[in-house]
Protein backbone atom coordinates (compact mmCIF):
# COMPACT_ATOMS: atom_id res chain seq x y z
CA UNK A 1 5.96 -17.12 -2.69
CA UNK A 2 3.58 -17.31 0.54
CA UNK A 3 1.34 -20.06 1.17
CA UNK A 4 -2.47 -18.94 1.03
CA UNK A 5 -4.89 -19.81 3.63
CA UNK A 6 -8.14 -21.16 2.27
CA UNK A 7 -11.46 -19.72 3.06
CA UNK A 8 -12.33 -22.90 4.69
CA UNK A 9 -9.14 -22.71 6.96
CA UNK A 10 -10.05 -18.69 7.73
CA UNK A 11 -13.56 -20.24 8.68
CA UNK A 12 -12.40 -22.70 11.12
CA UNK A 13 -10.41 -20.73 12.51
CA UNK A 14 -12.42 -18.08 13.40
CA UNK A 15 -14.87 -20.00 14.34
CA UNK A 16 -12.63 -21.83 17.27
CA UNK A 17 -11.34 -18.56 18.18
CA UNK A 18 -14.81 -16.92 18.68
CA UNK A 19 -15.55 -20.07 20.83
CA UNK A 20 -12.43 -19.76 22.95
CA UNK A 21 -13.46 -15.49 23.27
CA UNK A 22 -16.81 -16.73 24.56
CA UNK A 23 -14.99 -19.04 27.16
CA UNK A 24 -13.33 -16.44 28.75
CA UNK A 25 -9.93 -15.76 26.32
CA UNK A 26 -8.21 -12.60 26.50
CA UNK A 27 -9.05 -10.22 23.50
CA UNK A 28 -5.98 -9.84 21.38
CA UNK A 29 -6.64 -6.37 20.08
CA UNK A 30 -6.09 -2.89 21.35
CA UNK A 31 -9.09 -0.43 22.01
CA UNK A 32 -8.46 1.39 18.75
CA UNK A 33 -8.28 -2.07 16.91
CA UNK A 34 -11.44 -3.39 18.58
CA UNK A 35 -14.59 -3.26 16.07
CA UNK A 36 -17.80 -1.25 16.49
CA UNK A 37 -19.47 -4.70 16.40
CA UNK A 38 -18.22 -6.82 19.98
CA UNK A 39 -20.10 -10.37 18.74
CA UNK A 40 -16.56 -12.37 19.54
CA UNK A 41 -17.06 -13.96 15.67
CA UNK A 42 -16.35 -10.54 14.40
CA UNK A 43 -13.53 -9.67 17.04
CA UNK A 44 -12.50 -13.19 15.71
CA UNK A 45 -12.50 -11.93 12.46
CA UNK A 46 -10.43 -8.68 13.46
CA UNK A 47 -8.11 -11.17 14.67
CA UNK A 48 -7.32 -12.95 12.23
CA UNK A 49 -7.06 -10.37 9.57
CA UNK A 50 -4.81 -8.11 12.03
CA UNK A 51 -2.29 -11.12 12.14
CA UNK A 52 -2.85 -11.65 15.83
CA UNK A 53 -3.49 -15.02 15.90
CA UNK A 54 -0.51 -18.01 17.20
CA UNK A 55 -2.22 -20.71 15.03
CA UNK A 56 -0.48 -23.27 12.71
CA UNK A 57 -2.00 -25.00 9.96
CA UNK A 58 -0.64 -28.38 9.14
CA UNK A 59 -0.88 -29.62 5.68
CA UNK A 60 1.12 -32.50 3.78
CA UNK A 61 3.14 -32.46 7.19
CA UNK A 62 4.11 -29.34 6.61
CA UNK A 63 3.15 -26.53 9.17
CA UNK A 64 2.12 -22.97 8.31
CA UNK A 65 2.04 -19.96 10.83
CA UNK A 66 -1.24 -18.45 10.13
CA UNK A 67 -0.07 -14.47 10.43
CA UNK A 68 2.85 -15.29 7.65
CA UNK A 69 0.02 -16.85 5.48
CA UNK A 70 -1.72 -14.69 2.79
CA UNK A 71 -5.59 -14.37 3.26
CA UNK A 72 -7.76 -15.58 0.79
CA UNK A 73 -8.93 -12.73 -1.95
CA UNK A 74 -12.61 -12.99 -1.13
CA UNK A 75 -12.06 -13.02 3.07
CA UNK A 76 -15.05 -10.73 3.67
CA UNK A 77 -17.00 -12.28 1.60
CA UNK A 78 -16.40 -15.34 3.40
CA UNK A 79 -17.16 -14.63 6.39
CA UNK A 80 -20.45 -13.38 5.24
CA UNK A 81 -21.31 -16.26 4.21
């Protein structure tokens, strides 16, 4: 059974990721992967839902790789939000 990230997790993360992109970061997706849209929240988002992302999520001291993590149902949704 795989752990699922909440949509308040997916949130956060993108938004820290989208900050870090508009610092400078290196893009983590190819030119075919890259979105129509280039707003770094939404390259974020392509991130995160590609599996690119090193992040960990630590809960009960446990820690959870992100991109072995099952996204929440409603993810687009979220992020629409």
């Amino acid at each position: 059974m795989s752990i699922a990230l909440t949509k308040y997790e997916a949130c956060e993360i993108v938004g820290n990721r989208a900050l870090l992109l508009a610092s400078g970061s290196n893009i983590l997706l190819s030119k075919e992967e890259m979105p129509q849209n280039t707003d770094f929240y939404v390259i974020a988002q392509r991130e995160l839902l590609l599996g690119r992302l090193d992040v960990v999520v630590i809960r009960d001291d446990k820690e959870y790789h992100v991109s072995k993590m099952q996204l929440p149902d409603n993810i687009m949704d979220t992020f629409l939000d």
